[in-house]
C-alpha atoms as a PDB file:
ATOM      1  CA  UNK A   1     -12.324  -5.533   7.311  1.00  0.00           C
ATOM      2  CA  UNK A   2     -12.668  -9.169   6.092  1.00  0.00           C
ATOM      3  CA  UNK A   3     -13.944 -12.004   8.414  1.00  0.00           C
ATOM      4  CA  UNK A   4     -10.771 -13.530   9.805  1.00  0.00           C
ATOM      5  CA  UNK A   5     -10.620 -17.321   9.139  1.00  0.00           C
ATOM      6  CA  UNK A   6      -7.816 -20.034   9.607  1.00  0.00           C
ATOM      7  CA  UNK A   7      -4.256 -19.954   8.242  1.00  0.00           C
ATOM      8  CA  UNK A   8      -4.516 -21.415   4.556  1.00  0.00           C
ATOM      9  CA  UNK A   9      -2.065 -24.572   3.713  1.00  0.00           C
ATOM     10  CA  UNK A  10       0.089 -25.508   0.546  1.00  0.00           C
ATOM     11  CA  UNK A  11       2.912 -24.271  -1.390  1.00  0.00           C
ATOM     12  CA  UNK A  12       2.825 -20.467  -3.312  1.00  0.00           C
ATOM     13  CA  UNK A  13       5.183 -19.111  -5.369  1.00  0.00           C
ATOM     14  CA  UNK A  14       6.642 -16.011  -4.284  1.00  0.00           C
ATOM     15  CA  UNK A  15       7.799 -13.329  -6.459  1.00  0.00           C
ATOM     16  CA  UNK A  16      11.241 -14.496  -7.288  1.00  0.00           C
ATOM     17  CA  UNK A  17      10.062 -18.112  -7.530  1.00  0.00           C
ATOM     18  CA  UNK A  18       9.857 -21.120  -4.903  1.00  0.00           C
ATOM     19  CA  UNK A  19      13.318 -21.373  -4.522  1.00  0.00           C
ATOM     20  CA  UNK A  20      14.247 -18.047  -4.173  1.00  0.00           C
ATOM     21  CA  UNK A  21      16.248 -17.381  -7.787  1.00  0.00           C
ATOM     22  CA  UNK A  22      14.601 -14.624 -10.660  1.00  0.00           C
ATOM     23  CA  UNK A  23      12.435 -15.897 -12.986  1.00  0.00           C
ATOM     24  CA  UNK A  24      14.193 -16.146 -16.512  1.00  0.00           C
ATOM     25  CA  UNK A  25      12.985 -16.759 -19.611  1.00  0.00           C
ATOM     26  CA  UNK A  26      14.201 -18.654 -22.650  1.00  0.00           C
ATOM     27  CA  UNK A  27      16.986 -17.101 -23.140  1.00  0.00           C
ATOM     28  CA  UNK A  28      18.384 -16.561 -19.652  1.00  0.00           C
ATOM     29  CA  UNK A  29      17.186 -13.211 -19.213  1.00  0.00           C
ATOM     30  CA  UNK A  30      14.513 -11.993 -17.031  1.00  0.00           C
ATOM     31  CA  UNK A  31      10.590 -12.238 -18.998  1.00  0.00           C
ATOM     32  CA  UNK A  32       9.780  -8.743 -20.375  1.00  0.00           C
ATOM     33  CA  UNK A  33       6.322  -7.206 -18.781  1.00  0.00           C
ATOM     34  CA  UNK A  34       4.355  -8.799 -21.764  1.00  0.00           C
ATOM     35  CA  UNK A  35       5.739 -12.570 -20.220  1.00  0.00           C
ATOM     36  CA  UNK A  36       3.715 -11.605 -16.595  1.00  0.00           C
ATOM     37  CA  UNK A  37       1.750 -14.800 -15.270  1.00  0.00           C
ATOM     38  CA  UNK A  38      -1.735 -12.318 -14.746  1.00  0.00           C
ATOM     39  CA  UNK A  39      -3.334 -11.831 -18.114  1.00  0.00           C
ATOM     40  CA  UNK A  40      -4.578  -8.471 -19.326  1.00  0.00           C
ATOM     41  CA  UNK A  41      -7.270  -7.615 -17.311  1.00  0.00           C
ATOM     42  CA  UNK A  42     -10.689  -6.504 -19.215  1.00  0.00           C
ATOM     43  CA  UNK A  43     -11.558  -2.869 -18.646  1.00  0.00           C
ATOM     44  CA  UNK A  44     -14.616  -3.816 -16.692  1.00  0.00           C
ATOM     45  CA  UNK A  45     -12.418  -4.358 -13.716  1.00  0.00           C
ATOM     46  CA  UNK A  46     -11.765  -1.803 -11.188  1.00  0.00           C
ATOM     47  CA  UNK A  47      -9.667   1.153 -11.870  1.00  0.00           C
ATOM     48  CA  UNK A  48      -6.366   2.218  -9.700  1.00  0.00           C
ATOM     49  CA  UNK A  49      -6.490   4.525  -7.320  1.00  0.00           C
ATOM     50  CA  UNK A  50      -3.454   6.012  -5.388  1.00  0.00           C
ATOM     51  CA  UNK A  51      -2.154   4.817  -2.340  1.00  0.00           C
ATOM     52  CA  UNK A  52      -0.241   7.300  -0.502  1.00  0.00           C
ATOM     53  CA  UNK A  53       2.623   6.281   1.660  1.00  0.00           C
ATOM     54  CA  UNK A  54       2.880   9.390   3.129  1.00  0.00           C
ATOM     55  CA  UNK A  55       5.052  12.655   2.879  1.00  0.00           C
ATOM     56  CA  UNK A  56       7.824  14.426   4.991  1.00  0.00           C
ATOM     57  CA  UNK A  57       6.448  15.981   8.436  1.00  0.00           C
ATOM     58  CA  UNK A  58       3.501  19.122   7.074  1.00  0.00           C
ATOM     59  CA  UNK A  59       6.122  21.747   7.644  1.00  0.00           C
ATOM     60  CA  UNK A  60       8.846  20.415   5.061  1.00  0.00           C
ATOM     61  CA  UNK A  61       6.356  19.094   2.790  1.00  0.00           C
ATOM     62  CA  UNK A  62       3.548  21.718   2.956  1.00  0.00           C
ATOM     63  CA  UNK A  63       3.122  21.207  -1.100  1.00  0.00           C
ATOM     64  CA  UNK A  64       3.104  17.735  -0.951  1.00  0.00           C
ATOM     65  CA  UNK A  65      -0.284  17.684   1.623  1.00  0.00           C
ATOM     66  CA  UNK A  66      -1.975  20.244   0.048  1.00  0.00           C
ATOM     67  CA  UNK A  67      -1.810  18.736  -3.580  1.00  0.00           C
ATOM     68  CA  UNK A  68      -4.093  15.523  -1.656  1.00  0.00           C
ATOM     69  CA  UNK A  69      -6.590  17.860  -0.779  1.00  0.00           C
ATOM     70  CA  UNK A  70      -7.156  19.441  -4.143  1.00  0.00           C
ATOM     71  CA  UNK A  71     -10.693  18.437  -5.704  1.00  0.00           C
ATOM     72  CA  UNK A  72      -8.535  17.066  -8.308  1.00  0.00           C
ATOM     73  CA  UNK A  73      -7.081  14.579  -6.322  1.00  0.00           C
ATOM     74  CA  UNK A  74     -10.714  13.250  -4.402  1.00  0.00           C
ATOM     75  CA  UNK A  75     -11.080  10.997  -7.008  1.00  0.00           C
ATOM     76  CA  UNK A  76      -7.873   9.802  -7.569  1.00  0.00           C
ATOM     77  CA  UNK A  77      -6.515   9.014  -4.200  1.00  0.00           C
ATOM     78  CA  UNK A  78      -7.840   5.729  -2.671  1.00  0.00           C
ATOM     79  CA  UNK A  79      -5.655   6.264   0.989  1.00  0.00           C
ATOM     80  CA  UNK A  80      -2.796   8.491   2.231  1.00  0.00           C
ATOM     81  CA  UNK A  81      -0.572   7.758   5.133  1.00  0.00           C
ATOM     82  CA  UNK A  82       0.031   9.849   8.274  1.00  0.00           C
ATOM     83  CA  UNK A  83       3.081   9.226  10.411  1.00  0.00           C
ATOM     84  CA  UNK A  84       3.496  12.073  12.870  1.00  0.00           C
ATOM     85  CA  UNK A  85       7.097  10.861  14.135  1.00  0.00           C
ATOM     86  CA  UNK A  86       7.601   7.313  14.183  1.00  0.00           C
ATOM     87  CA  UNK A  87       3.579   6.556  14.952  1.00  0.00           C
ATOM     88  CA  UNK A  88       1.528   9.482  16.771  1.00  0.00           C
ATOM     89  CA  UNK A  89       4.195  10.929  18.529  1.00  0.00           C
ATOM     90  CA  UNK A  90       3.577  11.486  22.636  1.00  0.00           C
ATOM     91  CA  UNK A  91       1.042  14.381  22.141  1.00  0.00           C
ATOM     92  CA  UNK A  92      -0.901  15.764  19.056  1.00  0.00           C
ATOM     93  CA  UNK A  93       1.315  17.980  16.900  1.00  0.00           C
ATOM     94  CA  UNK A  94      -0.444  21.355  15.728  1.00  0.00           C
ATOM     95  CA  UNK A  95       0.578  21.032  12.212  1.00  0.00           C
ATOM     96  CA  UNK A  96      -0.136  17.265  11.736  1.00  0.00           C
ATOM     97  CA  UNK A  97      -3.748  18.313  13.608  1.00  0.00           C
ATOM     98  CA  UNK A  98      -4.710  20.584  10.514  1.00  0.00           C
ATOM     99  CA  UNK A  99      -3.047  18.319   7.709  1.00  0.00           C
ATOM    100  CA  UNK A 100      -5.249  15.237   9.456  1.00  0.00           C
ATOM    101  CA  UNK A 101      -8.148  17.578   9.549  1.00  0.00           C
ATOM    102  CA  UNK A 102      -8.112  18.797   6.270  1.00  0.00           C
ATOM    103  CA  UNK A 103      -7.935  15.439   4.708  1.00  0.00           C
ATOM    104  CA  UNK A 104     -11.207  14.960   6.898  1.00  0.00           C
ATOM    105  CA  UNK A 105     -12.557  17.685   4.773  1.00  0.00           C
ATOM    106  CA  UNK A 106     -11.216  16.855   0.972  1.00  0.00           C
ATOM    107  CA  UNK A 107     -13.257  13.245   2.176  1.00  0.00           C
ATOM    108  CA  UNK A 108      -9.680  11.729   2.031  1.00  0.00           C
ATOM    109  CA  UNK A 109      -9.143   8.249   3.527  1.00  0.00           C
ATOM    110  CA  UNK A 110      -6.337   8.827   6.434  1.00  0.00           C
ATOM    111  CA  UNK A 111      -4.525   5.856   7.555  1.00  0.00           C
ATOM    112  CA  UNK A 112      -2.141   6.341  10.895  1.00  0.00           C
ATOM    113  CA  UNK A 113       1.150   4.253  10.426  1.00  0.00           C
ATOM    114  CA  UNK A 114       2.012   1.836  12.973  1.00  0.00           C
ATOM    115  CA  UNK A 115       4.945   0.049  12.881  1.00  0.00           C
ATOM    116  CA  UNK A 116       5.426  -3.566  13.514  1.00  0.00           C
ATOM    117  CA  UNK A 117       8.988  -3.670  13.376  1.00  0.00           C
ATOM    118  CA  UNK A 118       8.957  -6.962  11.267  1.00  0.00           C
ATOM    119  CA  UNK A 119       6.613  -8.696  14.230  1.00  0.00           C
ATOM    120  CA  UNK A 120       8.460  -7.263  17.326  1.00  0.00           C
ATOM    121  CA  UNK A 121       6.758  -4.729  18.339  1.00  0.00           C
ATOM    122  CA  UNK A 122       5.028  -5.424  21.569  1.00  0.00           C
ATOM    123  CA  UNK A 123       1.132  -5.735  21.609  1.00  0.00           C
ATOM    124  CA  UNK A 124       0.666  -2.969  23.955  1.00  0.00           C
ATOM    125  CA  UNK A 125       2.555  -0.506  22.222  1.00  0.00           C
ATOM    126  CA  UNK A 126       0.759  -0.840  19.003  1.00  0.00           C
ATOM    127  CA  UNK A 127      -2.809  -0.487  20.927  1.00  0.00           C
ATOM    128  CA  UNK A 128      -1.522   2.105  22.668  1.00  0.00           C
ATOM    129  CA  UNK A 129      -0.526   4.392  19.273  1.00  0.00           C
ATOM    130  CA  UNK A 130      -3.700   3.316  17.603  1.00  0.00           C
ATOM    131  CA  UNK A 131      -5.732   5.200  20.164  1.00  0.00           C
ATOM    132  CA  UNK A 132      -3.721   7.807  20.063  1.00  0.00           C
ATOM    133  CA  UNK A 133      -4.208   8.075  16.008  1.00  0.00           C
ATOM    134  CA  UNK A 134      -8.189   7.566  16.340  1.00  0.00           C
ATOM    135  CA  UNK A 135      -8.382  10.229  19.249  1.00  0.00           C
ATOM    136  CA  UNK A 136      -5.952  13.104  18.200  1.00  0.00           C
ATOM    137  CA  UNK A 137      -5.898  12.568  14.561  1.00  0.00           C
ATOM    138  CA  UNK A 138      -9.679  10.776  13.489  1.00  0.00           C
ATOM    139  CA  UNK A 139      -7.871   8.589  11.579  1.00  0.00           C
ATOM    140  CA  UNK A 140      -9.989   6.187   9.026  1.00  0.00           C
ATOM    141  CA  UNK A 141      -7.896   3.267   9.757  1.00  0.00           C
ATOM    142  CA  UNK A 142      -4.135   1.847   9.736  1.00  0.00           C
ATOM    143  CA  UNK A 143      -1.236   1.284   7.478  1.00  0.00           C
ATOM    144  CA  UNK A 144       0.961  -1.347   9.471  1.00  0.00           C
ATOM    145  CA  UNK A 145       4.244  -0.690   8.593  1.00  0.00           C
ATOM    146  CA  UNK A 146       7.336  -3.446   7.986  1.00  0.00           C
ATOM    147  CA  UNK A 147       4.842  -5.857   8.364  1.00  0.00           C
ATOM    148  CA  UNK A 148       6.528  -9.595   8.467  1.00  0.00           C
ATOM    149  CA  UNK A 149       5.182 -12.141   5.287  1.00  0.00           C
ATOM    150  CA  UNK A 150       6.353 -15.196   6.921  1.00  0.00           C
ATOM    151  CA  UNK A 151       3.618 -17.934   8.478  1.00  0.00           C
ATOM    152  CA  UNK A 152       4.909 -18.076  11.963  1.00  0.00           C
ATOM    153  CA  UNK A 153       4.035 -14.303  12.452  1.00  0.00           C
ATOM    154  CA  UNK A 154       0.614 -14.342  11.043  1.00  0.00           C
ATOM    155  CA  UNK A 155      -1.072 -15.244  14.527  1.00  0.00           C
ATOM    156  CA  UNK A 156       0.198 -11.762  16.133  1.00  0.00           C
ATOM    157  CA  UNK A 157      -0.179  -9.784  13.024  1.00  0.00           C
ATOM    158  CA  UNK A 158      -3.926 -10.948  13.203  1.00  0.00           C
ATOM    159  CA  UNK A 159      -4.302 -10.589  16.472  1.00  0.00           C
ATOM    160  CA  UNK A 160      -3.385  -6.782  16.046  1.00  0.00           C
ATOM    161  CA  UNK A 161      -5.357  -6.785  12.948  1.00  0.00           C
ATOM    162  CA  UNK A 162      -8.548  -7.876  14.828  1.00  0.00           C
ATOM    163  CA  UNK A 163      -7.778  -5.309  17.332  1.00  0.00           C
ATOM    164  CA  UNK A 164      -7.749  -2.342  15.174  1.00  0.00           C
ATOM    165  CA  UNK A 165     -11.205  -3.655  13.743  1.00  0.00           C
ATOM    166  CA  UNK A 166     -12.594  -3.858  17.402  1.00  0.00           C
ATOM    167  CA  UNK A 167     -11.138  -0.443  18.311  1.00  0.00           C
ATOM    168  CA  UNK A 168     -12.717   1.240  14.907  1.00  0.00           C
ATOM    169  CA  UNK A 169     -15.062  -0.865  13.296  1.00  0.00           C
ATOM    170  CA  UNK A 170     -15.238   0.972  10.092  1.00  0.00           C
ATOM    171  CA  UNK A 171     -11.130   1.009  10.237  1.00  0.00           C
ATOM    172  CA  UNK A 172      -9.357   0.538   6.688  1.00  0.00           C
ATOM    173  CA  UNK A 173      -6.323  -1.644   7.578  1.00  0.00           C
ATOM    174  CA  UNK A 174      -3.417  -2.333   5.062  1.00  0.00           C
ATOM    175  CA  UNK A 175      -0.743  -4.304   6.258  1.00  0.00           C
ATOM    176  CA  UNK A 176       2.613  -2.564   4.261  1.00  0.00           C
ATOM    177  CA  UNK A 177       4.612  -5.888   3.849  1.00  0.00           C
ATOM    178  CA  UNK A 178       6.249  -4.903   0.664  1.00  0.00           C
ATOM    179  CA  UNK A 179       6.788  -8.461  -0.870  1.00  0.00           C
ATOM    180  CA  UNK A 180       4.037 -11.362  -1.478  1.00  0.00           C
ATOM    181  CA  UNK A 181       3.559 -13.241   2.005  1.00  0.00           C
ATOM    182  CA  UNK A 182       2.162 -16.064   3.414  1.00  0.00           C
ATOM    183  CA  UNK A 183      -1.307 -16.609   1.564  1.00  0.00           C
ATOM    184  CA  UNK A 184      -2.885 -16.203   5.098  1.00  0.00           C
ATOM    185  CA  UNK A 185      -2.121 -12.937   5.485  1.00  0.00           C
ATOM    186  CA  UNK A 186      -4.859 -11.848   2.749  1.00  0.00           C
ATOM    187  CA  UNK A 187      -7.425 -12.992   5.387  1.00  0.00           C
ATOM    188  CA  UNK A 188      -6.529 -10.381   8.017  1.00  0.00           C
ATOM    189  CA  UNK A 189      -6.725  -6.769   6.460  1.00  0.00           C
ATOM    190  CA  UNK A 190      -8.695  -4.803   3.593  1.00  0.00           C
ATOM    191  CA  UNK A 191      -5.587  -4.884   1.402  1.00  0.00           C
ATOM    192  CA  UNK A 192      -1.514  -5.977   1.511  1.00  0.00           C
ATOM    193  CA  UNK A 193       1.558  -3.908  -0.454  1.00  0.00           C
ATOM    194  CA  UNK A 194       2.708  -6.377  -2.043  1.00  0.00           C
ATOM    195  CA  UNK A 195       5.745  -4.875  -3.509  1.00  0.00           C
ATOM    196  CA  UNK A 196       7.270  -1.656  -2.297  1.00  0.00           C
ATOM    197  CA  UNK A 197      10.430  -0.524  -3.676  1.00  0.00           C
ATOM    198  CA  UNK A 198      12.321   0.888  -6.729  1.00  0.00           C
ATOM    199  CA  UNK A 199      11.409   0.907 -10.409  1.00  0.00           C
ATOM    200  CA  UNK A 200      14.319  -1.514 -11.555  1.00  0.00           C
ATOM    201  CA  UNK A 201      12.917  -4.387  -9.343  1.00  0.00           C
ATOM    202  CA  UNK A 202       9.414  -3.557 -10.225  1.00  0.00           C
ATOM    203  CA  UNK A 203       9.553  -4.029 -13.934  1.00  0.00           C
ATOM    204  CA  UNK A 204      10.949  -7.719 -14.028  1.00  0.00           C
ATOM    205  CA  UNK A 205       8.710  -8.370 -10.728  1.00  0.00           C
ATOM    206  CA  UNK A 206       6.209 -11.187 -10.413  1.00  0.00           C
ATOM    207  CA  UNK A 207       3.168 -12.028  -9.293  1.00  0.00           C
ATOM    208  CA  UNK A 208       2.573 -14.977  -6.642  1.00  0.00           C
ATOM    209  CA  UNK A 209      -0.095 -17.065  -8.603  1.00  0.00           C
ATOM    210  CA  UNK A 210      -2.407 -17.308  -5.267  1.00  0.00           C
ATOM    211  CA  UNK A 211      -3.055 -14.166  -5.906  1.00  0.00           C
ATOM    212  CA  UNK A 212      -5.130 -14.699  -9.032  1.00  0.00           C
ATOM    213  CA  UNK A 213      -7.757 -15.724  -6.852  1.00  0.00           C
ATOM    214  CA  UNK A 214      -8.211 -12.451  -4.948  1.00  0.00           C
ATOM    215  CA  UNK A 215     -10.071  -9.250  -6.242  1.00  0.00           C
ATOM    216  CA  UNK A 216      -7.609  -6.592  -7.531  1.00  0.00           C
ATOM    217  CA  UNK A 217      -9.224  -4.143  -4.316  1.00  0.00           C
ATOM    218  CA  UNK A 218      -7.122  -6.569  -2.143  1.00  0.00           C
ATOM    219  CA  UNK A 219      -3.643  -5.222  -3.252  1.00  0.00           C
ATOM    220  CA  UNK A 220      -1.313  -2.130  -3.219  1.00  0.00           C
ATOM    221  CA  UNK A 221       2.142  -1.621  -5.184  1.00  0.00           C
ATOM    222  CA  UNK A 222       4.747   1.365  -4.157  1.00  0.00           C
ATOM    223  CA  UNK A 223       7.284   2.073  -6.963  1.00  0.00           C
ATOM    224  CA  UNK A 224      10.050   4.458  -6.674  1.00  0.00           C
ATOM    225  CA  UNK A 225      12.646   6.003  -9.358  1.00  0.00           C
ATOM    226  CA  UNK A 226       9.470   5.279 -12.010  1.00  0.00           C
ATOM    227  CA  UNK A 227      10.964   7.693 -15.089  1.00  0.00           C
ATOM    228  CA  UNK A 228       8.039   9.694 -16.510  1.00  0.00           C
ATOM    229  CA  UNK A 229       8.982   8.281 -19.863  1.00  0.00           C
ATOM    230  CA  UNK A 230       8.319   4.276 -18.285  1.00  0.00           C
ATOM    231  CA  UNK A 231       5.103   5.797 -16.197  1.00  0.00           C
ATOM    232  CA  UNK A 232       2.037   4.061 -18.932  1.00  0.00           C
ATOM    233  CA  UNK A 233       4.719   0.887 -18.234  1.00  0.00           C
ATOM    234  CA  UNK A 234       4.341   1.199 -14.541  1.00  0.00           C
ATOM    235  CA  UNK A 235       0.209   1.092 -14.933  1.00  0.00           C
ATOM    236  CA  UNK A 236       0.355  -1.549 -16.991  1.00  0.00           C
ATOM    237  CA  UNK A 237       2.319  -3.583 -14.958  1.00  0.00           C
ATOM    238  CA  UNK A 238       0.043  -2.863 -11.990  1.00  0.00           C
ATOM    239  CA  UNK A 239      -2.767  -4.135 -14.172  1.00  0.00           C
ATOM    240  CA  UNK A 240      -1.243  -7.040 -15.282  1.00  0.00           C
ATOM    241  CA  UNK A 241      -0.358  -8.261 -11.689  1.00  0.00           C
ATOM    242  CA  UNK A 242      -3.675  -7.273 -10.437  1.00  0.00           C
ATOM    243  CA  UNK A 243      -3.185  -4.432  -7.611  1.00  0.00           C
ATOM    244  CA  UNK A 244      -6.266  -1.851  -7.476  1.00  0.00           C
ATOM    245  CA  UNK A 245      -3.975   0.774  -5.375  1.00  0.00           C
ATOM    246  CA  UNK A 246      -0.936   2.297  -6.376  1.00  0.00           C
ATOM    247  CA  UNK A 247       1.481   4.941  -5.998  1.00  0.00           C
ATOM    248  CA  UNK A 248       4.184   6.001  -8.489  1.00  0.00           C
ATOM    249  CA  UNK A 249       7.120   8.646  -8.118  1.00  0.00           C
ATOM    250  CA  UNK A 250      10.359   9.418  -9.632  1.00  0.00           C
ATOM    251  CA  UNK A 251      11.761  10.440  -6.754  1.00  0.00           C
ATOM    252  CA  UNK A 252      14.306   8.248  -4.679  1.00  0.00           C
ATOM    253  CA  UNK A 253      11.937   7.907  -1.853  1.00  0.00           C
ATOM    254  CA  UNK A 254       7.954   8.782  -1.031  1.00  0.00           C
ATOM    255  CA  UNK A 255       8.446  11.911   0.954  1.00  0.00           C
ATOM    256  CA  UNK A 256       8.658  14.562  -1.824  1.00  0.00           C
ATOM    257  CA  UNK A 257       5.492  15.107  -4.435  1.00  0.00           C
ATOM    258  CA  UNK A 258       5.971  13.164  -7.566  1.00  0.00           C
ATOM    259  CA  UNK A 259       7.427  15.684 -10.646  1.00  0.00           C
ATOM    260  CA  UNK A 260       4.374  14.047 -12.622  1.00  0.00           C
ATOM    261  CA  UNK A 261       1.947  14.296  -9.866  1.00  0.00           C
ATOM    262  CA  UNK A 262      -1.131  16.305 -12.346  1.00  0.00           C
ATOM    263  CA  UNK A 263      -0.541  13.549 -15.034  1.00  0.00           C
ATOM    264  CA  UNK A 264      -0.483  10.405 -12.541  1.00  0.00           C
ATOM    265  CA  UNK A 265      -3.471  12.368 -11.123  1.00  0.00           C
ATOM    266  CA  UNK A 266      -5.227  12.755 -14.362  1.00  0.00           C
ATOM    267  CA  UNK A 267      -4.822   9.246 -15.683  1.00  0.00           C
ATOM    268  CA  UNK A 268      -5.916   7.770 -11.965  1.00  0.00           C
ATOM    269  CA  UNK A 269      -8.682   9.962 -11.498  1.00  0.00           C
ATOM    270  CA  UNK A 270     -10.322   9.100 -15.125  1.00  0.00           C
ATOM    271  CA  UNK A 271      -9.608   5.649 -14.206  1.00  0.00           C
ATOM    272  CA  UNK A 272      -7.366   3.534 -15.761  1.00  0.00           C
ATOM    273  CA  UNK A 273      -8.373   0.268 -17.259  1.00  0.00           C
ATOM    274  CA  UNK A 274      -6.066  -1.064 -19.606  1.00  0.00           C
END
């Protein structure tokens, strides 16, 4: 994890603007992809890698779990999420015990989710399931989800944050926020979703210009309903805005495989640099 320092000050602009309204361009409609504030990256940069945000429970989605621990996949996926029900659950689950230790196997990074209820979850609560993911499970770190993005939260969410990195030093932490928050929370975790949510929303989204000054590693971007006909779209949108980990489906939701899984796959694993 990155050293923790003090709360940054000064103004951002989100991704619908300071004052909350779309972007638009010139002629009153939103800026096409091309019109994104991040400039084409060069292909030195790093390549994207998948970021998992986790399937149905093993049993529904047996498919879905053992497509990530293909040798196909090891190079492609950068993290996958494992919720058993709602966190851990209140003993190990048989099924979730093989998934997690397979994963262990294919050398793919497994993240337990905890969720922070949008900064109300109580302190003890979260500690509590983290063990519980790191001693049933072996987890490689923590997806935090419904993290909050606004300042006045950022203390707890860093306390938590520093006590995931106490509990498991090596611990990958991602704080699944789903919008561009408060430019302090970059200082707190490996890396922040910074958009999570459906393909319409994606396309005209954009990117908070603080961002620019952060290595691509340092953000995620979930995408639902992505046709496979808009898919190269999708990537370069991701490299335009500067986000090192995605995941792409054009399903409604993230628990079912994606119908162009092998491509996405393919094009990750090869690495994509546009």
């Amino acid at each position: 994890m990155p050293h923790l320092r003090s709360e940054e000050t000064g103004t951002w602009t989100g991704p619908t603007g300071p004052t909350g309204a779309g972007l638009r361009g010139p002629s009153g409609a939103p800026p096409a992809p091309e019109a994104l504030r991040r400039p084409s990256p060069p292909p030195a940069e790093t390549p994207l890698r998948l970021g998992v945000p986790g399937y149905a429970h093993p049993l529904l989605a047996p498919v879905e779990w053992g497509a990530l621990t293909r040798p196909a996949a090891a190079g492609a996926v950068h993290w996958t999420v494992l919720d058993v029900a709602a966190g851990p659950g209140a003993r190990p689950d048989p099924d979730c015990l093989d998934v997690a230790g397979r994963l262990k196997s294919a050398r793919v990074r497994t993240l337990g989710r905890l969720d922070l209820r949008n900064g109300h979850r109580p302190f003890g609560e979260l500690v509590s399931d983290a063990h519980r993911f790191l001693e049933w499970y072996r987890v490689d770190g923590f997806y935090l989800g419904r993290c909050p993005a606004d300042r006045d939260r950022l203390p707890e969410v860093r306390r938590v944050a520093a006590t995931l990195g106490a509990l498991s030093p090596r611990a990958h932490v991602v704080l699944g926020i789903g919008t561009h928050p408060y430019p302090g929370y970059a200082e707190v975790a490996d890396q922040l979703v910074t958009f999570a949510g459906p393909w319409a929303g994606y396309r005209w989204s954009q990117v908070a210009e603080w961002t620019a000054e952060l290595p691509a590693e340092r953000f995620c971007h979930l995408v639902h309903g992505v046709p496979s006909t808009h898919l190269e779209e999708a990537l370069r949108i991701a490299r335009w805005q500067g986000a090192a980990s995605v995941f792409f489906t054009d399903r409604p939701g993230w628990e079912a495989l994606p119908g162009y899984w092998d491509t996405l796959v393919s094009r990750l694993g090869q690495g994509v640099s546009e």
